[in-house]
Protein backbone atom coordinates (compact mmCIF):
# COMPACT_ATOMS: atom_id res chain seq x y z
CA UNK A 1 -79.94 -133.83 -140.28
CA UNK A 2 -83.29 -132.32 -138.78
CA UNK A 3 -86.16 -135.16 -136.86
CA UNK A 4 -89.40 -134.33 -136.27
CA UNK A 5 -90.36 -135.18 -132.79
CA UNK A 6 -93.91 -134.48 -131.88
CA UNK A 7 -95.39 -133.41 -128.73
CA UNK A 8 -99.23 -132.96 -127.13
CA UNK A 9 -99.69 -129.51 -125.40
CA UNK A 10 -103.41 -129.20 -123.50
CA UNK A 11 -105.48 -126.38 -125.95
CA UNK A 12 -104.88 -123.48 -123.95
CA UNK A 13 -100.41 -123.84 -124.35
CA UNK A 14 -101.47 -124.09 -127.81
CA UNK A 15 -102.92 -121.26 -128.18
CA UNK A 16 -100.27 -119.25 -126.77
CA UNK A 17 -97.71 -120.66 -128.89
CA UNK A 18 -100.06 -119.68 -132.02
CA UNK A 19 -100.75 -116.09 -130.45
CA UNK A 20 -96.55 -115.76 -129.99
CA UNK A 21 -96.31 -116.64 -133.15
CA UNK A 22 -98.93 -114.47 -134.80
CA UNK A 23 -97.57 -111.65 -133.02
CA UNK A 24 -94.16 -111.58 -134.76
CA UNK A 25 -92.33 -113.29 -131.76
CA UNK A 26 -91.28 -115.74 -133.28
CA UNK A 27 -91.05 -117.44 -137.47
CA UNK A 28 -92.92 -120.53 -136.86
CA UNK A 29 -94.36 -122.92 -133.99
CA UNK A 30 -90.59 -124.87 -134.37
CA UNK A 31 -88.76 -121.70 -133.88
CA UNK A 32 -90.93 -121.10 -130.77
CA UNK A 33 -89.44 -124.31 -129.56
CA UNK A 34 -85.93 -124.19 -130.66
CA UNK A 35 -85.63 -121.22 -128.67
CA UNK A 36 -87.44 -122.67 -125.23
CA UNK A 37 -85.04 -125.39 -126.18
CA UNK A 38 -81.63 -122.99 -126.39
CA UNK A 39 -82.48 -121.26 -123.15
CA UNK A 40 -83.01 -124.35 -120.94
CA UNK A 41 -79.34 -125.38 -122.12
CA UNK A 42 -78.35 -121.94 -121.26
CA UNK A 43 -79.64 -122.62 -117.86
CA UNK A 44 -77.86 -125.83 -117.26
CA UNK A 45 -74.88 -124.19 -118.06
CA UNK A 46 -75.44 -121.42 -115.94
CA UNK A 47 -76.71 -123.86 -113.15
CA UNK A 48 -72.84 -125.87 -113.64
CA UNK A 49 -71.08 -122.47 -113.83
CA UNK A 50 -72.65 -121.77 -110.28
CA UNK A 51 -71.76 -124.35 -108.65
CA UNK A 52 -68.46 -124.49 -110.18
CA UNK A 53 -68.15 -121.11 -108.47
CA UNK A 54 -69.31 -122.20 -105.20
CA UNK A 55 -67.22 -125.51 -105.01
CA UNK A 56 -64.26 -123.12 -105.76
CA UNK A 57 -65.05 -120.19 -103.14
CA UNK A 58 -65.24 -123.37 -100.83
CA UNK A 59 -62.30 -124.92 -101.56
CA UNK A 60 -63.05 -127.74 -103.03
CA UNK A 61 -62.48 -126.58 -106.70
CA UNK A 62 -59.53 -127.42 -109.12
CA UNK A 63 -57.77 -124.71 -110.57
CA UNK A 64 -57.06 -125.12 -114.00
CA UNK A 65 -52.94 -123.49 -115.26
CA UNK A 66 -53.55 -125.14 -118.83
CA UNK A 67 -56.09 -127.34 -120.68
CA UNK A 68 -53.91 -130.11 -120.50
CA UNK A 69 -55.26 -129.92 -116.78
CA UNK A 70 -58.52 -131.22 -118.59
CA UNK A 71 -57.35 -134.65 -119.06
């Protein structure tokens, strides 16, 4: 089930979210935000996969030999 959660942008975001939409970018002013919304998580996962990396190139990583390893 959808909310509606509403937010106040100063004139001059708004404007550029109208203009992206306009332009074709994007199918409405929510799809505009879904998708700001789906890259940010992208970046936190990115962000976790990086340092996952880095704790592991430093040693101080688990390995993981099954899933079971999760629990």
């Amino acid at each position: 089930m959808r909310q509606v959660i509403n937010i106040s942008l100063p004139p001059k975001t708004v404007t550029a979210v109208k203009k992206a939409v306009k332009e074709g970018n994007f199918i409405s002013t929510s799809e505009f935000f879904r998708s700001l919304l789906r890259d940010w998580q992208e970046g936190k996962l990115l962000n976790n996969l990086d340092e996952s990396r880095r704790a592991i190139k430093a040693g101080k990583g688990k390995v993981l030999n099954s899933l079971k390893d999760l629990r």
